[in-house]
Every structure is written in structure tokens, then in C-alpha cells.
C-alpha atoms as a PDB file:
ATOM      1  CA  UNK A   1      41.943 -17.295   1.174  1.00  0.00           C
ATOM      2  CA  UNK A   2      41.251 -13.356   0.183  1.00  0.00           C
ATOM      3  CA  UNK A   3      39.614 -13.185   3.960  1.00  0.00           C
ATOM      4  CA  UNK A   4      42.637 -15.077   5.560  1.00  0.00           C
ATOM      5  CA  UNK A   5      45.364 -12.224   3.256  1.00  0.00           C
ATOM      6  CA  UNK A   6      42.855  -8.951   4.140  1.00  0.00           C
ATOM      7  CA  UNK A   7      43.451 -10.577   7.705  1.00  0.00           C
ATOM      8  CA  UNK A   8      46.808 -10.129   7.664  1.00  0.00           C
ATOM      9  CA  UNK A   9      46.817  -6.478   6.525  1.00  0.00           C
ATOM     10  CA  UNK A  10      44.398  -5.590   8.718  1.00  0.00           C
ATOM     11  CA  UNK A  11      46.466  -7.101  11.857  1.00  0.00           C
ATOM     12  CA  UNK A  12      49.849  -5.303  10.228  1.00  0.00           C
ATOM     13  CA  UNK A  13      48.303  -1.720  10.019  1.00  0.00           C
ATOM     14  CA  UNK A  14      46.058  -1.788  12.760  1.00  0.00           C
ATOM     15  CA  UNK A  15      46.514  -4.307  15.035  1.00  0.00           C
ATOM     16  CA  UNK A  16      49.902  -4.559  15.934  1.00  0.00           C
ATOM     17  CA  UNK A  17      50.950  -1.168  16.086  1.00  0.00           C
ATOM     18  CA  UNK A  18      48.658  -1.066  19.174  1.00  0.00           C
ATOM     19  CA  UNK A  19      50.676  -3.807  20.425  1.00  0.00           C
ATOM     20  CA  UNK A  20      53.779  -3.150  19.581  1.00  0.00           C
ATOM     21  CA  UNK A  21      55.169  -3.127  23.066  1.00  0.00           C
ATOM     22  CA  UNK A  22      53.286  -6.171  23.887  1.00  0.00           C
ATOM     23  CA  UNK A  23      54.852  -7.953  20.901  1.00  0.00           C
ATOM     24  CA  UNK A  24      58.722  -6.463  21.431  1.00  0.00           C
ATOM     25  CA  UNK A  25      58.549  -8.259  24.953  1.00  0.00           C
ATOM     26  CA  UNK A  26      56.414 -11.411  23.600  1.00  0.00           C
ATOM     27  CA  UNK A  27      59.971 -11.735  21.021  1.00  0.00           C
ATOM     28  CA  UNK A  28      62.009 -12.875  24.134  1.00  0.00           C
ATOM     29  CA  UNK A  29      59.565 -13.913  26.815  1.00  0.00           C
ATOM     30  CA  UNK A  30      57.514 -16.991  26.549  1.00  0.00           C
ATOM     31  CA  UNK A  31      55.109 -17.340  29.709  1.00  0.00           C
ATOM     32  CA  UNK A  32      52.078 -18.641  29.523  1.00  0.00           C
ATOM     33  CA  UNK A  33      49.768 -18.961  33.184  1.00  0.00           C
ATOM     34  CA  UNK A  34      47.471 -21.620  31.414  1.00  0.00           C
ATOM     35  CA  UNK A  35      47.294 -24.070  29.271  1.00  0.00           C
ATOM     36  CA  UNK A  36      44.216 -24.339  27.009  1.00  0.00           C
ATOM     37  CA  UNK A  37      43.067 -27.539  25.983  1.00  0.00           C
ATOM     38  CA  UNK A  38      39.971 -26.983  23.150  1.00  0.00           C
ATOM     39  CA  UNK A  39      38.147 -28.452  20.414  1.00  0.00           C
ATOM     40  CA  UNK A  40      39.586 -28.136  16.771  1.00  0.00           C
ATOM     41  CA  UNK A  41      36.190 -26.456  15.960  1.00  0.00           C
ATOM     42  CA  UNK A  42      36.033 -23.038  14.486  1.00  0.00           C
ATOM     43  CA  UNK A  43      33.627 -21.650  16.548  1.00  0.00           C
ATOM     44  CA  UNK A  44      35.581 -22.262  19.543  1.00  0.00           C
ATOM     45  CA  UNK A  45      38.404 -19.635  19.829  1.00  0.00           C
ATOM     46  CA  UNK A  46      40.129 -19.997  23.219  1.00  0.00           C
ATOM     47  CA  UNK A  47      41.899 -16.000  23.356  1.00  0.00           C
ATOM     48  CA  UNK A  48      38.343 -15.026  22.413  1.00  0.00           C
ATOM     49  CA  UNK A  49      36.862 -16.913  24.813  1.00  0.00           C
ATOM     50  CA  UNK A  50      38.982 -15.971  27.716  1.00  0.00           C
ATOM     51  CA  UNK A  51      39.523 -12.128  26.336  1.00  0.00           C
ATOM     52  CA  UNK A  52      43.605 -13.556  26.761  1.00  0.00           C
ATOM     53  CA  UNK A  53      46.639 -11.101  25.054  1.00  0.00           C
ATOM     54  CA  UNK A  54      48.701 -12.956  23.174  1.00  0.00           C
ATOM     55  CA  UNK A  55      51.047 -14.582  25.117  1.00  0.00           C
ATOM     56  CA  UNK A  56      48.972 -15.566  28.286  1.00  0.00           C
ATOM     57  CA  UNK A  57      47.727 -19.223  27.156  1.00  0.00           C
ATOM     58  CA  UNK A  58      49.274 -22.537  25.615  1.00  0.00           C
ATOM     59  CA  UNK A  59      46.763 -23.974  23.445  1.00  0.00           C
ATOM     60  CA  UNK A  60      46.250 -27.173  22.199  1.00  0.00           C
ATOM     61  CA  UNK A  61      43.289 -28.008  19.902  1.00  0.00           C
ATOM     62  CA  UNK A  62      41.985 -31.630  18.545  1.00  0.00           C
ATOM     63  CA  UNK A  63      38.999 -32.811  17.363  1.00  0.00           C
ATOM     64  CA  UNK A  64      36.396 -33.160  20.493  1.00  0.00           C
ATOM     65  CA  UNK A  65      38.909 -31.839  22.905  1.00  0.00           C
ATOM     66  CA  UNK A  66      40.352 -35.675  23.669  1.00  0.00           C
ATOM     67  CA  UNK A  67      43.514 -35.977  25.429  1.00  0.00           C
ATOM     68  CA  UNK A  68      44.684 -39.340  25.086  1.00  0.00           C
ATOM     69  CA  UNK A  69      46.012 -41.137  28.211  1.00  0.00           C
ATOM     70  CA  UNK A  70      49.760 -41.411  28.676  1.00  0.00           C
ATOM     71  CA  UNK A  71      51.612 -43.965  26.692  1.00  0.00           C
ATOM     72  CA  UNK A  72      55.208 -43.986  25.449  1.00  0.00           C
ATOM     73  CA  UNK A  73      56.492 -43.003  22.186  1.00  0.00           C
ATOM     74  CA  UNK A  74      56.110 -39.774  20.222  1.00  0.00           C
ATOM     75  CA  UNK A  75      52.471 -38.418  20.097  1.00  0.00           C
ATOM     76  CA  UNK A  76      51.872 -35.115  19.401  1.00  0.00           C
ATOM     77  CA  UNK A  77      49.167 -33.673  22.292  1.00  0.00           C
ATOM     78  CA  UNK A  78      51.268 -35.310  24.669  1.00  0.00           C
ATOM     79  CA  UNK A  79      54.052 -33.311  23.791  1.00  0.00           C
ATOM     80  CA  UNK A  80      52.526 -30.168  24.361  1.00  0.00           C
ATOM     81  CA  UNK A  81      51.096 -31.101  27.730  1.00  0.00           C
ATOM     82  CA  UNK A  82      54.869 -32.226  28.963  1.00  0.00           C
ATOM     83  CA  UNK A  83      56.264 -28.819  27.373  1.00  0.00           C
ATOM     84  CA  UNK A  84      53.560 -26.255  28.909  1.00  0.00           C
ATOM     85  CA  UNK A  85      53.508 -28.133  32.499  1.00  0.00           C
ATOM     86  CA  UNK A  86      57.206 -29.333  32.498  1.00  0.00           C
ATOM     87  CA  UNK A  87      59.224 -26.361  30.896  1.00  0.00           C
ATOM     88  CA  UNK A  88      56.513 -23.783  30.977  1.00  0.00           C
ATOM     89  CA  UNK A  89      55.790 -24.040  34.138  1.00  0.00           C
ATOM     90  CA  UNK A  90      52.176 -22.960  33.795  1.00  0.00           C
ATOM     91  CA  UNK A  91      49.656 -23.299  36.355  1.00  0.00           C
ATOM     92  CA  UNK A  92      46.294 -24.000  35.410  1.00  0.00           C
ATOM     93  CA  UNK A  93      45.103 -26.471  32.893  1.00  0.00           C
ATOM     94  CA  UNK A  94      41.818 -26.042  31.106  1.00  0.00           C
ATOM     95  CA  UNK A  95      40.008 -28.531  29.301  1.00  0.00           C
ATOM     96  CA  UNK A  96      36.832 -26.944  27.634  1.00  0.00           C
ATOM     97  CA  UNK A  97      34.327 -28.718  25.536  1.00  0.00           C
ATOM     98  CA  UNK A  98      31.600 -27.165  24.187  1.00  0.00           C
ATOM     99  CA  UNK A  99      27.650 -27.374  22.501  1.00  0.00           C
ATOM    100  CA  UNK A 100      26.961 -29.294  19.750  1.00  0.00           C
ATOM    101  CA  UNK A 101      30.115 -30.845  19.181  1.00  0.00           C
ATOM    102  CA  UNK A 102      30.478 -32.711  15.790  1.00  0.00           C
ATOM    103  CA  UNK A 103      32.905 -34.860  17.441  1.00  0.00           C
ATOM    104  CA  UNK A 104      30.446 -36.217  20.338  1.00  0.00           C
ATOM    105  CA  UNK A 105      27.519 -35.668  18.314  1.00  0.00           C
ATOM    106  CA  UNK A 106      29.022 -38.799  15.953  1.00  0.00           C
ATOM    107  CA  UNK A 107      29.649 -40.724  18.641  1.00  0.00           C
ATOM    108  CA  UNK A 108      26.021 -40.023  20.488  1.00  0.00           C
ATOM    109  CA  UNK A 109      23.987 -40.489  17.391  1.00  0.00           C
ATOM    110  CA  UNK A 110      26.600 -43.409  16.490  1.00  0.00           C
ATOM    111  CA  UNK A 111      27.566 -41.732  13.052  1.00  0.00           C
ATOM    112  CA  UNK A 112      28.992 -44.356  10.253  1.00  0.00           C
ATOM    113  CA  UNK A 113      32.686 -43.136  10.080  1.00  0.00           C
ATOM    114  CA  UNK A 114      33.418 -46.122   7.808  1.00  0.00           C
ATOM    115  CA  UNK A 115      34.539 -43.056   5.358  1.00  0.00           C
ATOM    116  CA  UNK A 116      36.586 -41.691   7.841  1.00  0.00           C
ATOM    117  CA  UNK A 117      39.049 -44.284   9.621  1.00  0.00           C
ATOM    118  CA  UNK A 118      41.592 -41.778  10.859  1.00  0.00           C
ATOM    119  CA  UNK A 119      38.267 -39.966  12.400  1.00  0.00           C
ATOM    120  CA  UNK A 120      37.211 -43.554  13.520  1.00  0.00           C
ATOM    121  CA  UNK A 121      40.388 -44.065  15.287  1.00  0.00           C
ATOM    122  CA  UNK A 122      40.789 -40.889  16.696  1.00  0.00           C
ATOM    123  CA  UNK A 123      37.400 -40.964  18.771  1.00  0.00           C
ATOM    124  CA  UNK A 124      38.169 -44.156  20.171  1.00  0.00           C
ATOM    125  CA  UNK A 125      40.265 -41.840  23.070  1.00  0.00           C
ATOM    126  CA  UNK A 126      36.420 -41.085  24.116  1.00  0.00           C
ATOM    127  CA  UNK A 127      35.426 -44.526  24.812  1.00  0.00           C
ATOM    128  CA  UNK A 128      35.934 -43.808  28.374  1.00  0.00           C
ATOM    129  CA  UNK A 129      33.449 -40.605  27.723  1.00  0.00           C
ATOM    130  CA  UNK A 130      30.757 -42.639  26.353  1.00  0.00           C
ATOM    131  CA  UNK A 131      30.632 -45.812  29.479  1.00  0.00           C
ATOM    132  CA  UNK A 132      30.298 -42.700  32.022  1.00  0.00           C
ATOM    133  CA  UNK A 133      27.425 -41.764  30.490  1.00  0.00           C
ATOM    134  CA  UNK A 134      25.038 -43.741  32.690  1.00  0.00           C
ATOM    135  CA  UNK A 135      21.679 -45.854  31.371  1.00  0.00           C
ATOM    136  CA  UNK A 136      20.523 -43.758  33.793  1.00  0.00           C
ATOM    137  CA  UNK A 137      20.225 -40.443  31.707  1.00  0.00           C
ATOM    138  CA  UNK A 138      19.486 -42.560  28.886  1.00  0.00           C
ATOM    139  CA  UNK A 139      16.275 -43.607  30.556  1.00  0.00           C
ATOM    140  CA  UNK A 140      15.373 -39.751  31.947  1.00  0.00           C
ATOM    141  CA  UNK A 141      15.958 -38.455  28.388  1.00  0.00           C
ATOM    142  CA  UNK A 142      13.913 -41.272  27.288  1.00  0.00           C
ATOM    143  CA  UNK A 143      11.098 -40.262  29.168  1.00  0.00           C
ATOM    144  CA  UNK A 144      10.859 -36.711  28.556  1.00  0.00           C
ATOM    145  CA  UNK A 145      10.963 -37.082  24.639  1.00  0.00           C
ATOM    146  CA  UNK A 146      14.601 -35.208  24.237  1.00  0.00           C
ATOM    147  CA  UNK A 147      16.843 -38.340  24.225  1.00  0.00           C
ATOM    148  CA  UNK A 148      19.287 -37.430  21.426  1.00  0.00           C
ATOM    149  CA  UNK A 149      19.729 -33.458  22.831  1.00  0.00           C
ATOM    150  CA  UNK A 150      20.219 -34.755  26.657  1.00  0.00           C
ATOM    151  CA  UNK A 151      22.157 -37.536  25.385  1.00  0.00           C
ATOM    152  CA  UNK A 152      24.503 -35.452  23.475  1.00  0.00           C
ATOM    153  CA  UNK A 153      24.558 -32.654  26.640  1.00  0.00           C
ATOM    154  CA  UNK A 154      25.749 -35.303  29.087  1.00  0.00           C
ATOM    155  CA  UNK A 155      28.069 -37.107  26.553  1.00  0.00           C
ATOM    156  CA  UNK A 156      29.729 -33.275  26.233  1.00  0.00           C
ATOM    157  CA  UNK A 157      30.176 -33.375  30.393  1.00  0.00           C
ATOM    158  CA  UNK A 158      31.198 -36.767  30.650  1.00  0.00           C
ATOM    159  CA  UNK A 159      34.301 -36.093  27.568  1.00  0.00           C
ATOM    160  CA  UNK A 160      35.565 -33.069  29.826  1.00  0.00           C
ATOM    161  CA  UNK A 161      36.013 -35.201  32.896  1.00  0.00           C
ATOM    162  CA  UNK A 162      37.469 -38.208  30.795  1.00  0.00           C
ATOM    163  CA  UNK A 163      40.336 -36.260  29.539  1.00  0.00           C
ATOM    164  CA  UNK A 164      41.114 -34.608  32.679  1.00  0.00           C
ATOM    165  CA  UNK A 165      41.235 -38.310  33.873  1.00  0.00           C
ATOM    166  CA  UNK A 166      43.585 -39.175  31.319  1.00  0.00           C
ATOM    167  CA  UNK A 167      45.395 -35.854  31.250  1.00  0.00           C
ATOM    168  CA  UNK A 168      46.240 -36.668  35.181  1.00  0.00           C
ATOM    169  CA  UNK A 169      48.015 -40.127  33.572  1.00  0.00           C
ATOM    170  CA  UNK A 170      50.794 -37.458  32.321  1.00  0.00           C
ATOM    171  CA  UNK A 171      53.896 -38.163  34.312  1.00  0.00           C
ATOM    172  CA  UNK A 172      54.359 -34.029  34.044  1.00  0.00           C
ATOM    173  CA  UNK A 173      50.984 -33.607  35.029  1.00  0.00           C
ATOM    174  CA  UNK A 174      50.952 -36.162  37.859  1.00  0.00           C
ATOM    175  CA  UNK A 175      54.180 -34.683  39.184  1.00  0.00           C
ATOM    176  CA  UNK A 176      53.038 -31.373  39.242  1.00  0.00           C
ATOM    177  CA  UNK A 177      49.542 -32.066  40.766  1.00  0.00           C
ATOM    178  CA  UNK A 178      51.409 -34.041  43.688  1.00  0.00           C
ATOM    179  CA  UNK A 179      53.462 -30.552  44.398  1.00  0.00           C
ATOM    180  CA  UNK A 180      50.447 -29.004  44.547  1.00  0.00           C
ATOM    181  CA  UNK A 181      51.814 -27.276  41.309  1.00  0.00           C
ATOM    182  CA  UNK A 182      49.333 -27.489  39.043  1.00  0.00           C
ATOM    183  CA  UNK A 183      45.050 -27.208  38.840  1.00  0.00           C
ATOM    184  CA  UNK A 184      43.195 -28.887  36.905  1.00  0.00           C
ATOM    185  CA  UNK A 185      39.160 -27.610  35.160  1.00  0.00           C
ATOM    186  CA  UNK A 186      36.867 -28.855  33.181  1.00  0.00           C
ATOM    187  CA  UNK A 187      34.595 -26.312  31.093  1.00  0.00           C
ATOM    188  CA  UNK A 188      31.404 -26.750  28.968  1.00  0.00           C
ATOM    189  CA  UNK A 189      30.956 -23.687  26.787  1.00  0.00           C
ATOM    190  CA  UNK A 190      27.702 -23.164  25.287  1.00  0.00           C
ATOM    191  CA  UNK A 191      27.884 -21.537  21.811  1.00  0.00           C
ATOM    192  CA  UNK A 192      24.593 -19.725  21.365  1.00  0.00           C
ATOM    193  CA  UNK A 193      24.472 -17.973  25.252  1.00  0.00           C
ATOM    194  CA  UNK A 194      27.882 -17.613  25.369  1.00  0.00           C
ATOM    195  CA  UNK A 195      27.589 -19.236  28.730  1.00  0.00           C
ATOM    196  CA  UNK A 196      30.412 -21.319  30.566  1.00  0.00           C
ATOM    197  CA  UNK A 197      30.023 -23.737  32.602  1.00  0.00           C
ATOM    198  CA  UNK A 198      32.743 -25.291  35.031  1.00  0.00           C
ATOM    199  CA  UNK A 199      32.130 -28.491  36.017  1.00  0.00           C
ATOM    200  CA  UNK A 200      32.571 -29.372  39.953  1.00  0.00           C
ATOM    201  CA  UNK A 201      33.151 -32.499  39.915  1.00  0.00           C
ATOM    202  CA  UNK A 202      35.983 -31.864  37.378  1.00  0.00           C
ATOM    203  CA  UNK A 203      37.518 -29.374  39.541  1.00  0.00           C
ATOM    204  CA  UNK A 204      37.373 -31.422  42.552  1.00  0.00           C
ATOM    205  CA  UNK A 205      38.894 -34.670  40.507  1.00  0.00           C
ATOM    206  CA  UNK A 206      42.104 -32.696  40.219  1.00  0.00           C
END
């Protein structure tokens, strides 16, 4: 907690005097171009990522980047899809996974989350992930001796274009992508080269 409070000072006496124009407009104007959808983990820090000022991207953040498909009732990530497409108006929609995931690495390695029903339940929204990941490049990976890291790559692919599946299940989102509105991507970011990757066939799905 001493990091997170030295944070804070640092941000008042440095940081935001920099901004301080940025932040005096920021107090009456909220427009975002994008909308952000990430992982929960720590390493994966979206403004970082995309060098965006504060203001310039909606974010939403759960475990393993899953967007669950449409259903009524109150749920929380479909919420913040219907306000940042509906009301914000924003244009783009990214949904970013990224290396070693603990989230798909449980599911790949088929982790006991008997300790961990809420966990459990949660990354049942990537069932879909885990069927398009084809016996096919179970067999390749096989083969070359490097089944659990190319098993865990192409699970991390597959999950991207799953939720943009089930992000397009949004009546918002639908609405939008019929007006030609809204554009949908799928990204892969790769922790230790700092690489990412944006998946075609993602792009071309929306």
C-alpha cells in the first residue's frame, strides 16, 4: 500500500501539473474513440500499451479478456459495452488477449478450480474458445514436442475471436456494426517482445 500512497504524490506534484489543461477539459468532456476490452492481469496495462492520454479509451478488464454473449438482466461487462457503443459513441472496439494468460493457461492445462467455483464459473464464457481450437493443432503440437506452449498460443487466438463473436451478440454492438458505425479487432499481445499482433481473421469477422 506505501507504493500505491507514494503513487499518488508522485502523480499530484508531478504528474498532473503537466496535465493540468488536459485534466480541466477531461472535468466536462467524456469522449473516448475506443473501447478497450483487456485481461484483469497486471501486466497488461491498456493506456500503456496504446501510449493513450487519459481520456482517449473505455476500458473494461476481466479475467482472460471474456465477454460473455448477450443475455438479459443486469451483468456488469455488458453494461459497459452498451454505455461506450450506445452513449459514447466510440468507434473502435478492441479486444486484446495476451501471452501466458493464467486464465487460458487453466483451461489449456485443465487446472483443478474445484477451490475456485466463482473462477470455475467464470471461464465457462470460454467454452466456445476451447472447441475452436482444432484436434488439428493438437496433433502438430503433438508432433513437434511443444504441445502445452502451442496449445496454450492457439487457445490465446481462438479466446480473442470468441469474444468478438459474442461481443457482436450485443444489440448496441450489432446495431452499430449494421450502420457501419462501429469496427471491431482482435489483438494478441506478447509480454516479453512487446509485440502485437492483430488477428485477420478477427478483423475481417467484424
Amino acid at each position: 500500500m506505501q507504493d500505491l500512497t507514494e503513487g499518488v504524490a508522485r502523480f499530484r506534484h508531478d504528474v498532473f501539473p503537466a496535465k493540468a489543461d488536459l485534466f480541466t477539459r477531461l472535468a466536462g468532456s467524456h469522449k473516448p474513440t475506443a473501447l478497450f476490452i483487456g485481461c484483469s492481469d497486471a501486466r497488461v496495462v491498456p493506456e500503456l500499451l496504446t501510449q493513450s492520454e487519459p481520456g482517449e479509451l473505455f476500458v473494461i478488464r476481466t479475467a482472460g479478456n471474456l465477454v460473455p454473449a448477450y443475455s438479459p438482466g443486469a451483468e456488469g461487462v455488458a453494461a459497459g459495452v452498451e454505455y461506450a457503443v450506445a452513449v459514447l459513441g466510440v468507434s473502435d472496439v478492441v479486444v486484446c488477449g495476451h501471452s501466458a494468460c493464467g486464465a487460458m493457461t487453466a483451461l489449456a492445462e485443465q487446472h483443478d478450480l474445484g477451490g475456485l467455483p466463482a473462477v470455475a464459473d467464470w471461464l465457462r464464457h470460454a467454452d466456445a474458445s476451447r472447441a475452436r481450437v482444432s484436434a488439428a493443432v493438437s496433433t502438430a503440437a503433438s508432433a513437434s514436442g511443444d504441445a502445452g506452449t502451442q496449445q496454450l498460443d492457439a487457445l490465446v487466438r481462438e479466446n480473442v475471436r470468441a469474444q468478438l463473436a459474442n461481443l457482436a451478440t450485443h444489440p448496441s454492438v450489432a446495431r452499430a456494426l449494421l450502420r457501419g458505425a462501429l469496427t471491431l479487432h482482435g489483438w494478441v499481445y506478447d509480454i516479453p517482445t512487446g509485440t502485437v499482433e492483430e488477428l485477420d481473421q478477427a478483423a475481417r469477422a467484424a
